[in-house]
Protein backbone atom coordinates (compact mmCIF):
# COMPACT_ATOMS: atom_id res chain seq x y z
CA UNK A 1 -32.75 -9.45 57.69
CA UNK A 2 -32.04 -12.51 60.44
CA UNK A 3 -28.91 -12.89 62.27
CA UNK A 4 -28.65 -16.91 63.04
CA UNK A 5 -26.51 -15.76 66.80
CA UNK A 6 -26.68 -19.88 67.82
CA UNK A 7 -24.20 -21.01 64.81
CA UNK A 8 -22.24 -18.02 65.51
CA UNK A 9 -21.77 -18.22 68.46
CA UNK A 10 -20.82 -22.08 69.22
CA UNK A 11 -18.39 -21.54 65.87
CA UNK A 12 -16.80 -18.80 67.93
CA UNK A 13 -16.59 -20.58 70.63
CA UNK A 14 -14.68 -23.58 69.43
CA UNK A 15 -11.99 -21.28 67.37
CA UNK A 16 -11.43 -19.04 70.42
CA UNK A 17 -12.33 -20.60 74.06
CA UNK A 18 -8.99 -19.40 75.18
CA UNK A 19 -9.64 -15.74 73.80
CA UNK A 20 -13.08 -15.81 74.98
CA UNK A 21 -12.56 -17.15 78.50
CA UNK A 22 -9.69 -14.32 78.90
CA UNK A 23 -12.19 -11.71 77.76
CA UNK A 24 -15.40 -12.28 79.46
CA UNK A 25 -14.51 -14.55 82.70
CA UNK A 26 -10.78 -13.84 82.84
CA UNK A 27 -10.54 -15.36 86.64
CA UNK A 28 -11.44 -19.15 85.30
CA UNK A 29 -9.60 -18.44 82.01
CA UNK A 30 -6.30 -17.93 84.81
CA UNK A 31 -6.76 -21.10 86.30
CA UNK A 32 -6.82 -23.22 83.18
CA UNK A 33 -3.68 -24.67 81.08
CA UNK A 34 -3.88 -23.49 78.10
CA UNK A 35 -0.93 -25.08 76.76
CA UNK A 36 -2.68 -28.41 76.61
CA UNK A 37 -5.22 -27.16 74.90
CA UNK A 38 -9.40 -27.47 74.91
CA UNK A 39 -11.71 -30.24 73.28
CA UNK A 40 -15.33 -29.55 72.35
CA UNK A 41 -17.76 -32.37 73.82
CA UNK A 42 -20.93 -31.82 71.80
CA UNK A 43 -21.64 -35.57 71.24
CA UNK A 44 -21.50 -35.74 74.90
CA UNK A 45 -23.52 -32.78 75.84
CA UNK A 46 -26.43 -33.76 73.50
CA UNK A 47 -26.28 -36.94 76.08
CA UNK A 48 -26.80 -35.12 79.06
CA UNK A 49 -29.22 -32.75 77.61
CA UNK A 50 -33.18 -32.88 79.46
CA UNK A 51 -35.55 -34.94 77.47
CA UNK A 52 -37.53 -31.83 77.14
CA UNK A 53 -34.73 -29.73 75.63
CA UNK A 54 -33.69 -31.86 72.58
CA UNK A 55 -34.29 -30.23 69.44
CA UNK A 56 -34.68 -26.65 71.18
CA UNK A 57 -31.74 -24.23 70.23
CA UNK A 58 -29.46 -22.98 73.05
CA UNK A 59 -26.44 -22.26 72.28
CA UNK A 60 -24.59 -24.46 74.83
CA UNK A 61 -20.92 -25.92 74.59
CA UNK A 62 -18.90 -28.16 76.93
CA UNK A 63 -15.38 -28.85 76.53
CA UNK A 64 -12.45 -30.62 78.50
CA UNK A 65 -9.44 -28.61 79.62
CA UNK A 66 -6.46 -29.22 82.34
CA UNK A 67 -6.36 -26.79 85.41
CA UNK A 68 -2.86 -24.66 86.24
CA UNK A 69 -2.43 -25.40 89.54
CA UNK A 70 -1.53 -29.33 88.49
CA UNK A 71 -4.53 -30.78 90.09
CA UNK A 72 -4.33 -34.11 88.83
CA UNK A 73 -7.07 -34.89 85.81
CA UNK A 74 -9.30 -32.93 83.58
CA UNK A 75 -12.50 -30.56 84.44
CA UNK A 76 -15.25 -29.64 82.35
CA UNK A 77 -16.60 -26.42 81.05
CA UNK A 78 -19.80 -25.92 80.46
CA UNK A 79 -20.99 -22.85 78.69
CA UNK A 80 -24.42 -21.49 77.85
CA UNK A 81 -24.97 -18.30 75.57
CA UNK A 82 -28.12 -17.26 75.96
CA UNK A 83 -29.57 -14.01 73.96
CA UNK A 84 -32.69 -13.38 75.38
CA UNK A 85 -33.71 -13.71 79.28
CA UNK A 86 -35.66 -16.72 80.09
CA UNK A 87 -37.09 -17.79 83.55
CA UNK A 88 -36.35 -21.18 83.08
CA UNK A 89 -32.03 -20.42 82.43
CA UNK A 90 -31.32 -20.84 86.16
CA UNK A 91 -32.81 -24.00 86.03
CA UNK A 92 -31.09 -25.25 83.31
CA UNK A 93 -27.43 -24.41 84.13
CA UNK A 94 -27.97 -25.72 86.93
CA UNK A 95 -29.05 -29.41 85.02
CA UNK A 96 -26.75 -29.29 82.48
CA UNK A 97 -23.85 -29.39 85.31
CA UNK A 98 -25.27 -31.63 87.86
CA UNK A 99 -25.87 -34.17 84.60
CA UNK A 100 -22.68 -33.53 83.27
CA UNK A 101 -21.14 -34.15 86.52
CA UNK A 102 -23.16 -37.28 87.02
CA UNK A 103 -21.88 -38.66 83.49
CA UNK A 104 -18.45 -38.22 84.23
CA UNK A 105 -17.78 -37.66 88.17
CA UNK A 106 -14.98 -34.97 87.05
CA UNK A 107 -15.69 -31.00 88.48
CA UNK A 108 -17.89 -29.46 86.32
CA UNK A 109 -17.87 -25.21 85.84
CA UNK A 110 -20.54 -23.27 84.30
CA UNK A 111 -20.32 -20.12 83.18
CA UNK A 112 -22.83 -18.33 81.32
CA UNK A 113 -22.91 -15.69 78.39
CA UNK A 114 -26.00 -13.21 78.79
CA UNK A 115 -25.84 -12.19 75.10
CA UNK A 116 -29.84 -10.38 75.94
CA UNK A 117 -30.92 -6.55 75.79
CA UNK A 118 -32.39 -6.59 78.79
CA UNK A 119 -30.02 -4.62 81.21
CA UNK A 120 -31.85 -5.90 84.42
CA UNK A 121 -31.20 -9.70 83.98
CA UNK A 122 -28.56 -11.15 85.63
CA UNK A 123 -29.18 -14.89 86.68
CA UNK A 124 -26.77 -16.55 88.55
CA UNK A 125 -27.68 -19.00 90.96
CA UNK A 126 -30.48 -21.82 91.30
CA UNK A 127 -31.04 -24.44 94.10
CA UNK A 128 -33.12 -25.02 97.37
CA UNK A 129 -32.78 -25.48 101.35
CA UNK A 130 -35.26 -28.18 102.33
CA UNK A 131 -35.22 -29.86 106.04
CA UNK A 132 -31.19 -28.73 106.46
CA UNK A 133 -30.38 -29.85 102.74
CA UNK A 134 -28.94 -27.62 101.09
CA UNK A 135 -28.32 -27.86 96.50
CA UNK A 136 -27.32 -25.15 94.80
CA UNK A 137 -25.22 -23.75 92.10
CA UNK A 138 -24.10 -20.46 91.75
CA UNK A 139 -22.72 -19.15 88.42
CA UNK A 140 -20.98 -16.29 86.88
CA UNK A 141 -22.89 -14.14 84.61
CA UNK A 142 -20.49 -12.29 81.92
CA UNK A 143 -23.45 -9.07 80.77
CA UNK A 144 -22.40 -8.26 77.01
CA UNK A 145 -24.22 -5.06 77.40
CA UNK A 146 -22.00 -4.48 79.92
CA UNK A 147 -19.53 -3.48 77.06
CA UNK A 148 -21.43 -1.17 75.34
CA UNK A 149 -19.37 2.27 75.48
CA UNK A 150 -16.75 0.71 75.01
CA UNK A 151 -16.59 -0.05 71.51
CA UNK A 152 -13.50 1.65 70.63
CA UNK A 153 -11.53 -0.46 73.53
CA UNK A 154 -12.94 -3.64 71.85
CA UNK A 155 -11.95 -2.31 68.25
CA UNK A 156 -8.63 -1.65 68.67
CA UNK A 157 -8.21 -4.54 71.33
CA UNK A 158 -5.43 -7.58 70.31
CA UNK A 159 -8.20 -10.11 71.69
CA UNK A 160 -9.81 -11.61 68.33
CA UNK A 161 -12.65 -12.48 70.63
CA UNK A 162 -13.46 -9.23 71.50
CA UNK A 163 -14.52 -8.61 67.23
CA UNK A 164 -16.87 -11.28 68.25
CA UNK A 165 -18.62 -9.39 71.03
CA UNK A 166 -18.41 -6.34 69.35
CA UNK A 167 -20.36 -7.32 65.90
CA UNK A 168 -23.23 -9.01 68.20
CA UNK A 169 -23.75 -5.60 70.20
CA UNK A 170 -23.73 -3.44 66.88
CA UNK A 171 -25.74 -6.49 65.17
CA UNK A 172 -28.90 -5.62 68.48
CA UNK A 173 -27.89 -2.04 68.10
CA UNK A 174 -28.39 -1.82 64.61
CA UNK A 175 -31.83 -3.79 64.28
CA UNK A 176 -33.61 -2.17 61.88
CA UNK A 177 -31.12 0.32 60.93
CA UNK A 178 -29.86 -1.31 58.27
CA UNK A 179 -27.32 1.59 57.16
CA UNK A 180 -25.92 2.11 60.57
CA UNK A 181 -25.47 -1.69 60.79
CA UNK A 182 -23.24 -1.41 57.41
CA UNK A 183 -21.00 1.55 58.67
CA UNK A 184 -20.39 -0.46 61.66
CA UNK A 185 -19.53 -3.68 59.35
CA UNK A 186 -17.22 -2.16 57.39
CA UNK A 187 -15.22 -0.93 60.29
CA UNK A 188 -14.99 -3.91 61.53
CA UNK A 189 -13.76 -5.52 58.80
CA UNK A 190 -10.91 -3.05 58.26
CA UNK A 191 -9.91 -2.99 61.91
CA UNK A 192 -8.91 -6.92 60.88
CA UNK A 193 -6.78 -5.31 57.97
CA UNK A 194 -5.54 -3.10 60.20
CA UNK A 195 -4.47 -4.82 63.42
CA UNK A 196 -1.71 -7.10 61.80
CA UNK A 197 -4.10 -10.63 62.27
CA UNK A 198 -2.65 -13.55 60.76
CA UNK A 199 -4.67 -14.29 57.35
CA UNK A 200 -6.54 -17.42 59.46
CA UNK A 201 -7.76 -15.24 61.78
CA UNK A 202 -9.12 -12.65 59.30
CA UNK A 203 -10.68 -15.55 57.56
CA UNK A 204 -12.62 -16.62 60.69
CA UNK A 205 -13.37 -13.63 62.09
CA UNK A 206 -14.74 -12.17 59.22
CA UNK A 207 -16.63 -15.11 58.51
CA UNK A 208 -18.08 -14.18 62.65
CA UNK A 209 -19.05 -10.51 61.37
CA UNK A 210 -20.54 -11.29 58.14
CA UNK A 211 -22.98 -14.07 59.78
CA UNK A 212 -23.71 -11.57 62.14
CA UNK A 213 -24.60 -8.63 60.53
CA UNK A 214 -26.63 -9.26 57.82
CA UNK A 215 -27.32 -6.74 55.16
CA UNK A 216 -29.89 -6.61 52.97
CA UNK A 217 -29.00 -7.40 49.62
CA UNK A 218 -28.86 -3.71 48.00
CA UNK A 219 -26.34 -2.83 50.99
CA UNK A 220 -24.77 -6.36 50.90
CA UNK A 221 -23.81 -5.47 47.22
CA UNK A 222 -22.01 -2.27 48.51
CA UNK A 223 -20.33 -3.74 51.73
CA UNK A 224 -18.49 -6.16 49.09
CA UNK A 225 -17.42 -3.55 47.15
CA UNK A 226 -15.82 -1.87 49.63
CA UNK A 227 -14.41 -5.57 51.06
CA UNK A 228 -12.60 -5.51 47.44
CA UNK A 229 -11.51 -2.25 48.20
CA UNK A 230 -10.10 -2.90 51.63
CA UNK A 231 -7.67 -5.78 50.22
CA UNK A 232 -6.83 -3.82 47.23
CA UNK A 233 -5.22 -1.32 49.36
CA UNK A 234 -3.81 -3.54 52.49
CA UNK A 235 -2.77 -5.68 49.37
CA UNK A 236 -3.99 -8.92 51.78
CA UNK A 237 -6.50 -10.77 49.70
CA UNK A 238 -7.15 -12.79 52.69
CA UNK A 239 -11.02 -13.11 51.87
CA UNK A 240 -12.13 -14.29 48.62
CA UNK A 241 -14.92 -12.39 47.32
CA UNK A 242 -18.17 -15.17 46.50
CA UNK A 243 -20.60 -14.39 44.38
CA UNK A 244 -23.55 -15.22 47.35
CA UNK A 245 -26.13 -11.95 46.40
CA UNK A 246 -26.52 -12.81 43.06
CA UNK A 247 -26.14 -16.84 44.05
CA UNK A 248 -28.90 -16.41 46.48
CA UNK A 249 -31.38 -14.63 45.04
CA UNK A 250 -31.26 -17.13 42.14
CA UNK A 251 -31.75 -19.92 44.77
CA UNK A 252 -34.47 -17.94 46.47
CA UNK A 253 -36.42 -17.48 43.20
CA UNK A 254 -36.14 -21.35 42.27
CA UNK A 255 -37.48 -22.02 45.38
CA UNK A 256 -40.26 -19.38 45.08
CA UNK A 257 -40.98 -21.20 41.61
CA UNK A 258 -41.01 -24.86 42.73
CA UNK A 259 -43.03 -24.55 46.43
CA UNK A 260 -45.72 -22.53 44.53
CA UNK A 261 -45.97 -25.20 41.38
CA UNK A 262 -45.35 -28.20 43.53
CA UNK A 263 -47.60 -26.98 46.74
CA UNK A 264 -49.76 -23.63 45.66
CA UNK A 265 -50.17 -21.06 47.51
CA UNK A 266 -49.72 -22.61 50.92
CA UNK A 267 -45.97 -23.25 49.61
CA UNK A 268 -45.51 -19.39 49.18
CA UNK A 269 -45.72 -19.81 53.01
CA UNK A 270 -42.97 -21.34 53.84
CA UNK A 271 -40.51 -18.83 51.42
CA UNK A 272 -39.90 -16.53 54.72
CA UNK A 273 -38.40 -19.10 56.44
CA UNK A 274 -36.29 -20.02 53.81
CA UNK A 275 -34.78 -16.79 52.91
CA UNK A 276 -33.77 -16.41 56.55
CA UNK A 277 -31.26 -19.29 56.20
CA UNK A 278 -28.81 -16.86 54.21
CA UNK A 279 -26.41 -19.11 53.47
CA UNK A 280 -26.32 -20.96 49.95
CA UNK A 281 -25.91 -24.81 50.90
CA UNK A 282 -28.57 -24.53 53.92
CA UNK A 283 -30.91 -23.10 50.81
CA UNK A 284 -29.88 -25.70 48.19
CA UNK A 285 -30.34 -28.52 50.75
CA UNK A 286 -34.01 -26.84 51.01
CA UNK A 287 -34.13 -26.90 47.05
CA UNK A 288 -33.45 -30.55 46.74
CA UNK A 289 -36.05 -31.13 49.45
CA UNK A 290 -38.65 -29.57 47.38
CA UNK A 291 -37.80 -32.15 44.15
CA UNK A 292 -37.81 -35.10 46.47
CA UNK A 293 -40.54 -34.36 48.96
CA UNK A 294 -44.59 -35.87 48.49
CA UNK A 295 -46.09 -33.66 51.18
CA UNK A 296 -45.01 -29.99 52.31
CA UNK A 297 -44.22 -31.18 55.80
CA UNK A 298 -41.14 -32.70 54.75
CA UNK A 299 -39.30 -29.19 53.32
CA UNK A 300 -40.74 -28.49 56.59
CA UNK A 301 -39.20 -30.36 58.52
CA UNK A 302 -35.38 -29.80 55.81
CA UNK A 303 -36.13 -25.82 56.58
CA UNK A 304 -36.16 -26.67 60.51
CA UNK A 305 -33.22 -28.88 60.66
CA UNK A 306 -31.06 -25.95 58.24
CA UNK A 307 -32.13 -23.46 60.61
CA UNK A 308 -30.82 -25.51 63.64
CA UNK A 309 -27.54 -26.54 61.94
CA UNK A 310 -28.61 -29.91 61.99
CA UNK A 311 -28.30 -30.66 58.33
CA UNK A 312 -31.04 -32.21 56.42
């Protein structure tokens, strides 16, 4: 199993800033106007982005919003989600909004997402005093773990966001455990039955949990059983059914095929990288790199850019 958190997470993030603000840093979330809506800058974060990070995978978002209070223009918001702790984070908040201010000479707020296990790590300031200079910036840290035992509180909560948080504790929780994980899937998929979500938001949010917490395929067969199940009895077919088990494991076997006829045994190398795309157009992209590519480095480099989002 491999849980892809970056895609999830910035695909959260864009259908529910307002719900996740309000959640996890619900003083800025008060001091924005929300009736004039958010939009995502990702085009212009790429542009600010270090030199040195391009082509790494944080999951980082910026997007404009209006303040309350009727201060006169728009702000930035820069978030970072970052899922394990890294001694170089500080740093690079603190980059990311000094370059973002630079760019656009509007206030600039980070916040950062500590999606990591590690209980201890709480960044949430970088800078320096040098010869009565002072530069600094000082962030707030939203802990995820600081929600574990309260999983029922995030179940039944109204907050769609909060289905979001909950599937990427119980997706760490769960790691190896695959059974556990599917108990805790299924719940979650009929607390959006069960809560009276509009048939958008069970779409989405389902589509959250299920990238999430991946099952293997025995247990994936089950779970959509049991999806079936679910609608038959809420009698909300919100979620179509796809046939992506038996889909992907005929795309995983064509690609087994091909990289071992086309490139031997050191294409058989590359197959565990592949399977941990888990979604059926990242894999075909792969497929069609295979039929098109001279040299092994160029699935490669398709695998890389599938597993990045980038496309091929």
């Amino acid at each position: 199993m491999s849980t892809d958190y970056d895609g999830v997470w910035k695909e959260a993030l864009d259908e529910y800033l307002d719900a996740g603000l309000a959640l996890l840093f619900p003083a800025a979330h008060a001091e924005v106007d929300w009736s004039r809506g958010y939009e995502s800058l990702d085009k212009e974060l790429q542009q600010i982005a270090p030199e040195s990070e391009v082509g790494k995978r944080y999951v980082d978002k910026l997007y404009k919003v209006w303040r309350k209070d009727g201060t006169p223009g728009w702000i930035l918001i820069h978030i970072e989600v970052q899922v394990w702790p890294d001694g170089a984070f500080e740093e690079r908040m603190f980059v990311y909004n000094y370059r973002a201010y630079d760019r656009v000479r509007r206030p600039v707020a980070s916040l950062a997402v500590l999606a990591d296990e590690n209980p201890k790590w709480r960044p949430s300031h970088f800078g320096w005093t040098a010869l009565g200079c002072t530069h600094a910036l000082t962030f707030p840290p939203a802990k995820l773990l600081d929600f574990r035992g309260a999983e029922e509180a995030l179940m039944v909560s109204a907050n769609p966001f909060a289905k979001v948080v909950l599937a990427h504790l119980k997706t760490q929780e769960t790691r190896g455990d695959p059974a556990a994980r599917h108990l805790w899937k299924i719940r979650l998929v009929r607390a959006l039955y069960e809560q009276g979500l509009s048939a958008g938001d069970v779409r989405k949010l389902f589509r959250f949990i299920d990238w999430l917490m991946d099952l293997p395929l025995t247990l994936d067969r089950v779970f959509w059983q049991q999806v079936r199940q679910v609608q038959e009895e809420r009698k909300m077919p919100f979620i179509t059914t796809p046939q992506r088990v038996g889909r992907l494991e005929g795309l995983f076997e064509g690609i087994r095929v091909c990289l071992k006829i086309k490139f031997g045994e050191a294409g058989l190398q590359l197959v565990p990288e592949v399977e941990r795309l888990y979604e059926a157009d990242k894999v075909e992209a792969v497929l069609h790199a295979i039929e098109a590519a001279s040299m092994l480095d160029d699935v490669r480099k398709v695998v890389a850019a599938q597993s990045a989002g980038q496309g091929p």
